[in-house]
Protein backbone atom coordinates (compact mmCIF):
# COMPACT_ATOMS: atom_id res chain seq x y z
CA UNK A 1 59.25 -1.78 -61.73
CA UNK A 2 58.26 -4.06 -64.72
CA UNK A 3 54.86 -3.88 -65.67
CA UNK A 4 51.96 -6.27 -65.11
CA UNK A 5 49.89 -7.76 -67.99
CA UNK A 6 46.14 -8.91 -67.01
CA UNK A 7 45.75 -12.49 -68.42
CA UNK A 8 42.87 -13.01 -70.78
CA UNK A 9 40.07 -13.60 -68.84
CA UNK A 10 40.98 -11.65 -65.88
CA UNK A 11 39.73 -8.01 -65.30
CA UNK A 12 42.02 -5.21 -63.94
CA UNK A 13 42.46 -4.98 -60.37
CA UNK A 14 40.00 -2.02 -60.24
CA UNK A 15 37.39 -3.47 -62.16
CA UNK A 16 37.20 -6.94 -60.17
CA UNK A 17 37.32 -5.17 -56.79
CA UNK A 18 34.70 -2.97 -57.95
CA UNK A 19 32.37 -5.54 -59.23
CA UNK A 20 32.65 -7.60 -55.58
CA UNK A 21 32.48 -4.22 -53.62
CA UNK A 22 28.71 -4.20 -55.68
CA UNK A 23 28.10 -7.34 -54.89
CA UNK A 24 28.99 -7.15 -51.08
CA UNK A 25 26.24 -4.26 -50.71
CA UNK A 26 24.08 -6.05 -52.61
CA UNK A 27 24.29 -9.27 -50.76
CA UNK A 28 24.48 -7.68 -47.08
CA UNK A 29 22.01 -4.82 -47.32
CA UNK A 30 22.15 -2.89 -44.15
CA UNK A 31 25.55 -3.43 -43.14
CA UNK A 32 27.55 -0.37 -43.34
CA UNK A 33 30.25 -1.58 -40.97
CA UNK A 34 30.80 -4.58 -42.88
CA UNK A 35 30.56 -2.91 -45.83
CA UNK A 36 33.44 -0.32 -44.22
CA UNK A 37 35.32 -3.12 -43.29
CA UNK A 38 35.67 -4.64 -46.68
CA UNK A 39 35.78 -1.70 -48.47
CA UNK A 40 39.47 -0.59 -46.73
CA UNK A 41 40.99 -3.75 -46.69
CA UNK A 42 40.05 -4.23 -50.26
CA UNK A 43 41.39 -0.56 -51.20
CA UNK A 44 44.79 -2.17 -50.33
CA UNK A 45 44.40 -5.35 -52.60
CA UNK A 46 44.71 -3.18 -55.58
CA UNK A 47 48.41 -3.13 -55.25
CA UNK A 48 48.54 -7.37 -54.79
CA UNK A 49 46.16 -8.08 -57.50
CA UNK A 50 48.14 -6.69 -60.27
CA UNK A 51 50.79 -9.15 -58.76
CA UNK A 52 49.14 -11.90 -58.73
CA UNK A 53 46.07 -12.71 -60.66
CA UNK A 54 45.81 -16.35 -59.83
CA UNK A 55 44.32 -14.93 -56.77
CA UNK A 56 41.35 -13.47 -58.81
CA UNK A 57 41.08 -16.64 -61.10
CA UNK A 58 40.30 -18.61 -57.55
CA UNK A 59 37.69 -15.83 -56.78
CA UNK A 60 39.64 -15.38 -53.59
CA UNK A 61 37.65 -11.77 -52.50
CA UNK A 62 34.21 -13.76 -53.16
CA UNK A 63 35.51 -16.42 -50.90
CA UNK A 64 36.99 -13.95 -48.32
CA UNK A 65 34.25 -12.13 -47.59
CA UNK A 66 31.73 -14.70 -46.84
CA UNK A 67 31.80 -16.02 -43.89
CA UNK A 68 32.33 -19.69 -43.33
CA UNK A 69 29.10 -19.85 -41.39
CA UNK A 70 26.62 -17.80 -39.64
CA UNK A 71 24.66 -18.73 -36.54
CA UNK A 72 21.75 -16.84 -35.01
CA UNK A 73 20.01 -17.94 -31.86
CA UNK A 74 17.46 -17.27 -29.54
CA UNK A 75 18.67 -16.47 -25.74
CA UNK A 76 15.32 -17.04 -23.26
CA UNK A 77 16.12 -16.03 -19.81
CA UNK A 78 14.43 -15.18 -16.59
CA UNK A 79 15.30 -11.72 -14.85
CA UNK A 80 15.50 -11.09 -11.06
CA UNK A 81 11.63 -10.78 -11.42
CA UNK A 82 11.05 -13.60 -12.45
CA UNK A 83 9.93 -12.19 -16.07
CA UNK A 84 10.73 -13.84 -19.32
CA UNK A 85 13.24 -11.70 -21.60
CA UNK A 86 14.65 -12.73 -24.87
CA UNK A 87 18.03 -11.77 -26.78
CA UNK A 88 19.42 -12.70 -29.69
CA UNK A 89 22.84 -14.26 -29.94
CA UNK A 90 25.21 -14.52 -33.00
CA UNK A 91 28.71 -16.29 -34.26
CA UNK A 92 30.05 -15.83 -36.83
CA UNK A 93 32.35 -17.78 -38.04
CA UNK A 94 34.93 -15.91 -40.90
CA UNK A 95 37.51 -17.92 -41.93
CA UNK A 96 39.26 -21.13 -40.65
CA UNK A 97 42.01 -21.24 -43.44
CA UNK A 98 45.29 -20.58 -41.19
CA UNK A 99 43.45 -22.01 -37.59
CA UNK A 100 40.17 -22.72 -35.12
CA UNK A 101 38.10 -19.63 -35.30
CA UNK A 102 39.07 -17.11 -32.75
CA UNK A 103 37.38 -13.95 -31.49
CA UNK A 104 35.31 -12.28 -28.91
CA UNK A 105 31.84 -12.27 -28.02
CA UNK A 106 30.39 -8.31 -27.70
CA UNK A 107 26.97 -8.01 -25.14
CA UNK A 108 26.05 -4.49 -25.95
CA UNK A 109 22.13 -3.27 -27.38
CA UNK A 110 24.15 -1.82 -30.89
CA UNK A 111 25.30 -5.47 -31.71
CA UNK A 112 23.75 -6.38 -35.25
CA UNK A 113 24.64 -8.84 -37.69
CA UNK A 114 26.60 -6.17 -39.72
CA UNK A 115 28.58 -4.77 -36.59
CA UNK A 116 29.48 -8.43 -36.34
CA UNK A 117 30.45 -9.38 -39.62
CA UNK A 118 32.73 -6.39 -40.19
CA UNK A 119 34.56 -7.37 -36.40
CA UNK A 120 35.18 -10.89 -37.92
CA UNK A 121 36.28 -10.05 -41.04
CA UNK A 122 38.39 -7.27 -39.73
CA UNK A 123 39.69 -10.32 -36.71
CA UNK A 124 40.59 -12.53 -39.99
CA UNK A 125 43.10 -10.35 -41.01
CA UNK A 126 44.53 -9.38 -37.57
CA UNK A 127 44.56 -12.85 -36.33
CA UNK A 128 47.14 -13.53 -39.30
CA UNK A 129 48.95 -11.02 -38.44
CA UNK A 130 49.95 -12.27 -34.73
CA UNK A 131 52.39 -15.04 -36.46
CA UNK A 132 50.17 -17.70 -34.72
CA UNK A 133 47.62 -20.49 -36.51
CA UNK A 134 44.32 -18.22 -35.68
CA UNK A 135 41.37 -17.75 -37.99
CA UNK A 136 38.67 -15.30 -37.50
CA UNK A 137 35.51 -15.12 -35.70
CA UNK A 138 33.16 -13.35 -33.61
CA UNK A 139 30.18 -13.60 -31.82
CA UNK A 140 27.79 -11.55 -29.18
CA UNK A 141 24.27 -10.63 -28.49
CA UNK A 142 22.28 -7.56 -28.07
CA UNK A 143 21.74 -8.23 -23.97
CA UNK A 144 23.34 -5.48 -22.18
CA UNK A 145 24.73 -6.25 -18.87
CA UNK A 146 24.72 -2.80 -17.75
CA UNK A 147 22.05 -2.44 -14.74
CA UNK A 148 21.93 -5.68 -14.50
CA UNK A 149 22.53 -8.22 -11.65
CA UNK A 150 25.28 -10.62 -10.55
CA UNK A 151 22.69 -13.29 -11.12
CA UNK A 152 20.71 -12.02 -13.72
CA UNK A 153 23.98 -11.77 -16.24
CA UNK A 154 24.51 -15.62 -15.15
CA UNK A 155 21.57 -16.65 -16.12
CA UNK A 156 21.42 -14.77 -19.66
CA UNK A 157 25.65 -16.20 -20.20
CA UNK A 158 24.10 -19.85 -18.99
CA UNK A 159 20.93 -19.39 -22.18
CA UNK A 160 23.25 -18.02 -23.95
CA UNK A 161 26.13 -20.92 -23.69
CA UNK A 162 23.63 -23.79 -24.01
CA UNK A 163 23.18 -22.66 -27.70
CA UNK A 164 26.53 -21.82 -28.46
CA UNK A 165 28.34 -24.95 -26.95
CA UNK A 166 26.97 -27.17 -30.04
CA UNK A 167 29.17 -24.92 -31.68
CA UNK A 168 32.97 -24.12 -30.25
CA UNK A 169 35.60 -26.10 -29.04
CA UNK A 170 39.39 -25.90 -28.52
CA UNK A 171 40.56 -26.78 -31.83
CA UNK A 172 37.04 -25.94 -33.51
CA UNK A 173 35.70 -22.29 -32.53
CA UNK A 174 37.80 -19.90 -29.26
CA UNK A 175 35.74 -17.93 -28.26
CA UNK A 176 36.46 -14.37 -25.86
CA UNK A 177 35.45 -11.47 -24.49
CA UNK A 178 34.72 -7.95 -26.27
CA UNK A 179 32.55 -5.20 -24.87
CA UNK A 180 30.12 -6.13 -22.19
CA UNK A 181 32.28 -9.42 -21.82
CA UNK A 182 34.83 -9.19 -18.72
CA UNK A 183 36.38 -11.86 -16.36
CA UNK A 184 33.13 -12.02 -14.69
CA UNK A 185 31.20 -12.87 -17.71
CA UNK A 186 33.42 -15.72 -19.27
CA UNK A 187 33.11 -17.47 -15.36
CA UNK A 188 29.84 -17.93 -15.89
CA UNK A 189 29.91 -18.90 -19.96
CA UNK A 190 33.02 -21.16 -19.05
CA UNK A 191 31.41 -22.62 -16.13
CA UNK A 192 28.27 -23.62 -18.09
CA UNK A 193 29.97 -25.01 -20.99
CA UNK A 194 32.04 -27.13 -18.88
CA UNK A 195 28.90 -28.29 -17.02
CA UNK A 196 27.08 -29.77 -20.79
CA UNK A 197 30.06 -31.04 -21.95
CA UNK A 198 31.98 -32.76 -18.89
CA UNK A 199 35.24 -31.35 -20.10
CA UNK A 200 37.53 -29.08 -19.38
CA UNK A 201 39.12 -27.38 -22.22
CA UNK A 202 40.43 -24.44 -23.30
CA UNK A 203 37.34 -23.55 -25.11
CA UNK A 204 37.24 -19.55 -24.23
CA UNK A 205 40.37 -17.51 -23.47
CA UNK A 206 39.91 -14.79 -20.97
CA UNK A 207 39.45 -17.13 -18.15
CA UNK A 208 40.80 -16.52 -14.63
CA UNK A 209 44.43 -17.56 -13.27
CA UNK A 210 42.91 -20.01 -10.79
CA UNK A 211 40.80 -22.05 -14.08
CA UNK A 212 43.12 -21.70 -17.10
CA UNK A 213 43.86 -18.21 -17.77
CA UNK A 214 46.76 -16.38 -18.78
CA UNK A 215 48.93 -13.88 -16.88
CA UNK A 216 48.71 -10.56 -19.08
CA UNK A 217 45.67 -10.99 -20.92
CA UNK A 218 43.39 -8.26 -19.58
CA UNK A 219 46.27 -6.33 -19.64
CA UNK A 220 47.52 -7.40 -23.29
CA UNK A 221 45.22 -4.83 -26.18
CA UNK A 222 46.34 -1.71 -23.92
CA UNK A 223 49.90 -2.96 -23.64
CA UNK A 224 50.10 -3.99 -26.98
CA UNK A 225 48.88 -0.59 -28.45
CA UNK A 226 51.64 1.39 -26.78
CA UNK A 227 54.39 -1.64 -28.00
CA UNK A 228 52.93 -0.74 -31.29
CA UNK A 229 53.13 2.92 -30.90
CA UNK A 230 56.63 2.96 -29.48
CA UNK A 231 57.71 0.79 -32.87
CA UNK A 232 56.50 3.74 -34.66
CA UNK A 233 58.05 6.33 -33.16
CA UNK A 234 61.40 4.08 -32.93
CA UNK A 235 61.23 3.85 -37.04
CA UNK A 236 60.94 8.16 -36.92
CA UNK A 237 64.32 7.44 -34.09
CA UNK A 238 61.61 9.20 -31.55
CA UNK A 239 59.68 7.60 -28.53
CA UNK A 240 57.02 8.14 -25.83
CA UNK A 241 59.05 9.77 -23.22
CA UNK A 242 57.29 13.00 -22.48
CA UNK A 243 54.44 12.77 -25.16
CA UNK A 244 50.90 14.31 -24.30
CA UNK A 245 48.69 11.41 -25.21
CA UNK A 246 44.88 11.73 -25.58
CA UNK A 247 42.93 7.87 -24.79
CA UNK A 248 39.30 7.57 -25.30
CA UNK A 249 37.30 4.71 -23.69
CA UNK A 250 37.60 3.87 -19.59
CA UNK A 251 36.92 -0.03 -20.20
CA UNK A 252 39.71 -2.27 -19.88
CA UNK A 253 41.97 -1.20 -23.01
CA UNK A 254 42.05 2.34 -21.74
CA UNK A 255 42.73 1.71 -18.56
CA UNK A 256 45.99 -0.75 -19.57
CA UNK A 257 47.17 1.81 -22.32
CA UNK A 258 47.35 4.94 -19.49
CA UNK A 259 48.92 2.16 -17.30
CA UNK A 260 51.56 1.12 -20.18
CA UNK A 261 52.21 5.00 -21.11
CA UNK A 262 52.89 5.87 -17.77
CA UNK A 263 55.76 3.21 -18.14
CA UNK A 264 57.13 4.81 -21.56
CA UNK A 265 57.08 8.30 -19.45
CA UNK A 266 54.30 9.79 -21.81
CA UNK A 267 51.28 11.78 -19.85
CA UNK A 268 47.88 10.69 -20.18
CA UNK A 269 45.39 13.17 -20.52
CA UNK A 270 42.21 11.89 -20.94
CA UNK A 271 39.53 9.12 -20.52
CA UNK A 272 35.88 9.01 -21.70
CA UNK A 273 32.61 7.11 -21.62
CA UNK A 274 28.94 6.81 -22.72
CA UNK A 275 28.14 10.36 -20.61
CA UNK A 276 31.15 12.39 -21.71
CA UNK A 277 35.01 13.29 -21.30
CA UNK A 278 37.01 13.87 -18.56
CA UNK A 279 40.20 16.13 -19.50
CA UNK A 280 42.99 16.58 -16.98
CA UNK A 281 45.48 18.79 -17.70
CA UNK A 282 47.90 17.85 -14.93
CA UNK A 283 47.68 14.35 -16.61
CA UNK A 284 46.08 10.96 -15.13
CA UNK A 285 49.09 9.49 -13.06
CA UNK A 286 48.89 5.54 -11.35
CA UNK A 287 46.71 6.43 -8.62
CA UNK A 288 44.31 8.44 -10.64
CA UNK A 289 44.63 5.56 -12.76
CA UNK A 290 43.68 3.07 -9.73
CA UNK A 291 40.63 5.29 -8.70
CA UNK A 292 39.45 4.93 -12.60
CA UNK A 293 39.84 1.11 -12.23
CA UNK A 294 38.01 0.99 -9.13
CA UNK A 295 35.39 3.24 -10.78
CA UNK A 296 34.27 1.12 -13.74
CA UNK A 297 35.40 -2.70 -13.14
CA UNK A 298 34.55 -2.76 -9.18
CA UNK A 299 31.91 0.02 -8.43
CA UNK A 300 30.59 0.18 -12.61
CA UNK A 301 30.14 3.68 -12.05
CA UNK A 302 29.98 6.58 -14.80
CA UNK A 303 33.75 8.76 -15.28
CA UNK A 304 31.84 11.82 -14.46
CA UNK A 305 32.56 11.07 -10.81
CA UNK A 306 36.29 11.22 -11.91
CA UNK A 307 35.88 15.32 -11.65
CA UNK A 308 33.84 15.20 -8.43
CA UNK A 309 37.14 13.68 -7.12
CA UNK A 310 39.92 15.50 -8.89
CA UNK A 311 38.94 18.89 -8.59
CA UNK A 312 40.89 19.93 -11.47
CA UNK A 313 39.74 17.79 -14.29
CA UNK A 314 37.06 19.01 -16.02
CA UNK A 315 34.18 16.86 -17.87
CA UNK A 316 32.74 17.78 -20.65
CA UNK A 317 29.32 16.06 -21.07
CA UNK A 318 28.32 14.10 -24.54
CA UNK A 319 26.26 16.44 -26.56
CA UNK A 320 24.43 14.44 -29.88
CA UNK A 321 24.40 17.90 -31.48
CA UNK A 322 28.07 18.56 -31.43
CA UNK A 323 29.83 17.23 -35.04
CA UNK A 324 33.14 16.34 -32.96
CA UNK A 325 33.73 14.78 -29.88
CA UNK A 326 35.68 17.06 -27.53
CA UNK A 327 38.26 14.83 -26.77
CA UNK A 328 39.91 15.03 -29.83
CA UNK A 329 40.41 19.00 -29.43
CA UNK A 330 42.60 18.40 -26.91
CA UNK A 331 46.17 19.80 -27.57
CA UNK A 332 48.52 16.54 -27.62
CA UNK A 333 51.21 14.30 -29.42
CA UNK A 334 49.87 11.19 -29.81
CA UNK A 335 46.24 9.77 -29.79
CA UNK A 336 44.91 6.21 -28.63
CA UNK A 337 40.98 5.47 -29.45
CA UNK A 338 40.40 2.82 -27.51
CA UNK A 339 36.86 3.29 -27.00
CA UNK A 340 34.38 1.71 -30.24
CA UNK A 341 33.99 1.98 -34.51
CA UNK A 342 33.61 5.08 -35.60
CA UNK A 343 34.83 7.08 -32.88
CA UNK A 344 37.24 9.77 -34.81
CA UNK A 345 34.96 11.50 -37.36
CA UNK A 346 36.54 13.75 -40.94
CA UNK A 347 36.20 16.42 -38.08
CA UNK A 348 37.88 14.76 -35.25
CA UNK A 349 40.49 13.89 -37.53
CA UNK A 350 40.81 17.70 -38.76
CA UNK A 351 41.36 18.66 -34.51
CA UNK A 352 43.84 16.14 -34.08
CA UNK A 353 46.25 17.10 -36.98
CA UNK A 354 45.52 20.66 -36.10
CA UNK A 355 46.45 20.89 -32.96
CA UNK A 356 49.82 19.07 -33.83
CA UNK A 357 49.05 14.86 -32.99
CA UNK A 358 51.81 12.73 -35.00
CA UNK A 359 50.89 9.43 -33.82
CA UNK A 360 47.24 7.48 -34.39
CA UNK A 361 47.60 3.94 -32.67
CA UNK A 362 44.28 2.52 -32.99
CA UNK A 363 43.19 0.19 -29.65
CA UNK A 364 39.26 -0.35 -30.01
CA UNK A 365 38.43 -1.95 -33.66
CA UNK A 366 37.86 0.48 -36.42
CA UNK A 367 37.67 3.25 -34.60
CA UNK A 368 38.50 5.85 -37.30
CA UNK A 369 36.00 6.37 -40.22
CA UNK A 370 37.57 6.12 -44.09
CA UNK A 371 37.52 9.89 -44.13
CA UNK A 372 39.11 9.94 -41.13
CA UNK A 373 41.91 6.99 -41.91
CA UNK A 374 42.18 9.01 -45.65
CA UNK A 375 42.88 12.57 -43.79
CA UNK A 376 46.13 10.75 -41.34
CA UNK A 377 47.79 9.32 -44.68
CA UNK A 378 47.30 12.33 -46.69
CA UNK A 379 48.83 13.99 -43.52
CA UNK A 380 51.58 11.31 -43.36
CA UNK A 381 51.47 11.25 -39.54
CA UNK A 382 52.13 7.51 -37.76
CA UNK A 383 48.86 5.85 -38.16
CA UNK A 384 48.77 2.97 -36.54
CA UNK A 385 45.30 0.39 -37.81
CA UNK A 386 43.31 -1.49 -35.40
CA UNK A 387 44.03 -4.80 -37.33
CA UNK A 388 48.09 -3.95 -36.29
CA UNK A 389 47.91 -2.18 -33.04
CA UNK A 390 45.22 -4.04 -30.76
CA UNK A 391 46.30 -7.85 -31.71
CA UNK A 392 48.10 -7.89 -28.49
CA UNK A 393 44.38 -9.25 -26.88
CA UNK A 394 44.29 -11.63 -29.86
CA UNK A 395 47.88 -12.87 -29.55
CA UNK A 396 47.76 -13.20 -25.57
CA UNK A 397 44.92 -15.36 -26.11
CA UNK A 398 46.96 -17.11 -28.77
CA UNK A 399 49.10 -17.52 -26.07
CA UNK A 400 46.52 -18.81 -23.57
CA UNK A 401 45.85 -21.18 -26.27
CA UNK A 402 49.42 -22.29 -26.35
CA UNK A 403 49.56 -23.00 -22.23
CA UNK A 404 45.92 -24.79 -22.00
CA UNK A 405 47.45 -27.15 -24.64
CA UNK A 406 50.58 -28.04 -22.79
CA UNK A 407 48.81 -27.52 -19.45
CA UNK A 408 51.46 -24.96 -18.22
CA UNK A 409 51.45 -21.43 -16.85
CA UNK A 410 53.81 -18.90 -18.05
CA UNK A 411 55.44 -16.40 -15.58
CA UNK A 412 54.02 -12.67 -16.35
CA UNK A 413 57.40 -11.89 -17.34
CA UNK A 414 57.60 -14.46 -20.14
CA UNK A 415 54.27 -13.52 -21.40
CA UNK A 416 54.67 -10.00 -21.17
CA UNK A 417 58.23 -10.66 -23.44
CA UNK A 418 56.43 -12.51 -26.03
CA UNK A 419 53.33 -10.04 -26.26
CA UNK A 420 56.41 -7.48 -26.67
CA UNK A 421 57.96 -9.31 -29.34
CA UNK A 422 54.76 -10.24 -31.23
CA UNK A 423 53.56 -6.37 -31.62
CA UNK A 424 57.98 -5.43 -32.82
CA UNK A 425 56.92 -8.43 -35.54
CA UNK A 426 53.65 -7.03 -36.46
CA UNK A 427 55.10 -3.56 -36.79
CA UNK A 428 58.07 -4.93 -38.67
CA UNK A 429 55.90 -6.91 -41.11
CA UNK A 430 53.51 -4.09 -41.21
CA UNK A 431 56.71 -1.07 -42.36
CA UNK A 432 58.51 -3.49 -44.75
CA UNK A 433 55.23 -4.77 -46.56
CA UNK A 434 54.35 -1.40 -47.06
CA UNK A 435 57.38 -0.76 -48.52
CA UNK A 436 57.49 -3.54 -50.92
CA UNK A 437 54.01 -2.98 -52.20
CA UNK A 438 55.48 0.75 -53.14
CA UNK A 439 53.41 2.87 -50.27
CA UNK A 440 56.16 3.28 -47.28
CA UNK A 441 55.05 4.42 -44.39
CA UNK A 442 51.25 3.19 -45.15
CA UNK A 443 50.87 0.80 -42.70
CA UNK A 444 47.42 0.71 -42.99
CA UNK A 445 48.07 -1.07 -46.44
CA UNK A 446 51.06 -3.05 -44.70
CA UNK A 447 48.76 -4.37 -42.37
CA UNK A 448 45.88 -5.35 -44.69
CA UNK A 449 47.94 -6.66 -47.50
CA UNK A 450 50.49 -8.23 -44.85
CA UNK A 451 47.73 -10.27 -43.01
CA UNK A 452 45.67 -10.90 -46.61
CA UNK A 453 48.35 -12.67 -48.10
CA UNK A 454 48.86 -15.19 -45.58
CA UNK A 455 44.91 -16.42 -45.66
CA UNK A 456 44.71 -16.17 -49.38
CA UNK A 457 47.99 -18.34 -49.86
CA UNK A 458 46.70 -21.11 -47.10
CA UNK A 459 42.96 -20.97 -49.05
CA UNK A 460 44.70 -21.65 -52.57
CA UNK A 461 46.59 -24.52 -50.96
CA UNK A 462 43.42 -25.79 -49.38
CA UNK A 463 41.78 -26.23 -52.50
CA UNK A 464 38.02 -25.14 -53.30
CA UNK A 465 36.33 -25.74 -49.38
């Protein structure tokens, strides 16, 4: 490999991330997620930096990691007693160099302006990594729709969408959903949006198949995940047939990654929420899946009540005091978080390799902490990033894009087959950047430098904006 000189001027890749890295924290105070986020993606960037310094003679990791534009609201609304409550709402908008802004919206109590800003900058990346014209984005507010009414979440999404329509648009800002945000939710933000503006766009994707939507989408982050997964194991000349599988989370891309695995042949073993773990060791099969489905998206009720009915699962409560979450001391092949950020501690990760996991694929964002990320290299197990293994949601909606435009639906079949073909890509771009950048098998950097270097080339083409 011929070695790199540092033009005059320019500081060594080290130096110059280091000096922004101080600068992020000391511009965004507060924000350890964001400050997470940045700090992994730009631990990658060492190896294109002493490639190409024009990239730090445009300032490009100043540029990257401020967003575009930030907007903070205030979300009135009346509850069922006729009482006044008030949110706060957020977008932010990341980076429009390669497309529209695109990326959920998150109704939760945790959301912040940090949680957000580290989900959009994180989105930038993945978004370019889906092959299709997406920037980044992402938006939410700390209402939580748990507890709360039919008509009570309406009338928070209507406050909520009268502030944020000024805002979005179909070639301007695409907006979906994220935790908290389900089919029922973007009805009612869809709805009003359509009712201010007299239009009907495709302004959110997410929507239902009677008003827009896509075949495959709720289905697409869990499905995607075990396409990613499979890639993997196909590059080792292994697969999914047969593996133990451990899958945190019982929302929406846990319940379509059991469903996918049961396709591959691989045996689900667990599923988790707020209150604790259930862990069943004669696996979850499709109609345990179906009573989990009927559990939490019809019913909303808590995955204890998974044991009541399966006498011989067991669920393990969530104890604050414990340093590891049970679940991942589960004996298994391959794991799935799939639940939120910085799920898999330094000590989780420690269970899993122990007790013999060779596959990570990552399906909620960021779920594994930089210790934790650090301890599945160093182990040199199949890691599979958030950024690479969840853009299935992201691409489907890409794809929901693509049909609102041409005002056509897809069959499941041909959406399904291009999901399928978009995660083989990803992988594929993920294994041979890694390769070229001298790290094989690191897909964590082949994802980060893979999806970097298609923003940063658009934004040098764009000029200074």
């Amino acid at each position: 490999m011929t070695s790199v000189m540092t033009p005059p001027g320019v500081k060594a890749p080290g130096d110059y991330i280091e000096s922004v890295m101080i600068s992020v924290k000391a511009k965004n105070p507060a924000e350890p997620e964001f400050h997470q986020a940045v700090a992994e993606v730009f631990d990658s960037l060492r190896l294109v930096l002493a490639k190409h310094p024009e990239y730090q003679s445009a300032r490009l990791l100043e540029r990257i990691v401020e967003p575009e534009r930030v907007l903070m609201f205030r979300v009135p609304w009346f509850d069922d007693l006729g009482n006044i409550q008030v949110n706060r709402g957020f977008r932010i908008e990341m980076n429009s160099a390669i497309g529209p802004y695109k990326g959920g919206l998150r109704f939760h109590p945790s959301v912040n302006l940090g949680i957000l800003k580290f989900l959009a900058f994180e989105q930038v990346f993945k978004n370019s990594l889906t092959t299709l014209p997406m920037g980044g984005g992402k938006g939410g507010s700390d209402f939580d729709p748990k507890g709360k009414s039919d008509n009570e979440v309406m009338r928070f999404c209507q406050s909520f969408m009268t502030e944020l329509q000024r805002h979005i648009g179909p070639d301007t800002d695409v907006p979906a959903g994220d935790i908290g945000v389900g089919g029922r939710e973007i009805g009612f933000l869809f709805g009003q949006y359509k009712r201010l503006r007299n239009e009907f766009t495709g302004v959110l994707t997410g929507k239902g198949l009677a008003w827009g939507g896509s075949l495959i989408r709720p289905e697409a982050t869990g499905y995607g995940c075990v396409y990613f997964a499979n890639e993997m194991l196909k590059s080792k000349k292994d697969s999914l047939e047969g593996k133990l599988c451990l899958v945190s989370g019982s929302g929406n891309v846990s319940q379509y990654t059991i469903e996918k695995l049961l396709d591959f042949g691989a045996k689900p073993l667990t599923v988790s929420d707020s209150n604790g773990v259930i862990y069943d060791p004669e696996g979850i099969n499709r109609e345990k899946l179906a009573f989990i489905i009927e559990l939490k998206n019809v019913k909303r009720g808590r995955i204890r009540d998974y044991a009541d009915h399966y006498k011989k699962a067991i669920f393990m409560p969530t104890d604050i005091k414990l340093e590891h979450n049970p679940l991942w001391n589960v004996k298994a092949d391959c794991a799935f978080p799939s639940a939120t950020q910085n799920e898999i501690t330094a000590k989780d990760a420690a269970n899993l390799i122990k007790n013999g996991v060779k596959l990570v694929a990552e399906g909620a964002n960021m779920p594994s902490t930089l210790d934790a990320t650090k301890m599945f290299l160093d182990a040199k197990i199949l890691y599979g990033p958030a950024k690479a293994a969840n853009a299935g949601g992201v691409a489907t909606s890409g794809l929901e894009m693509a049909q609102n435009s041409a005002r056509l639906s897809w069959t499941r079949q041909e959406v399904d087959d291009r999901l399928h073909k978009i995660m083989i890509a990803i992988h594929q771009n993920c294994y041979e950047t890694a390769e070229k950048y001298g790290t094989p098998g690191n897909l964590v950097n082949g994802a980060n430098i893979g999806g970097f270097l298609k923003v940063a080339n658009a934004m040098l083409d764009q000029g200074l904006v």
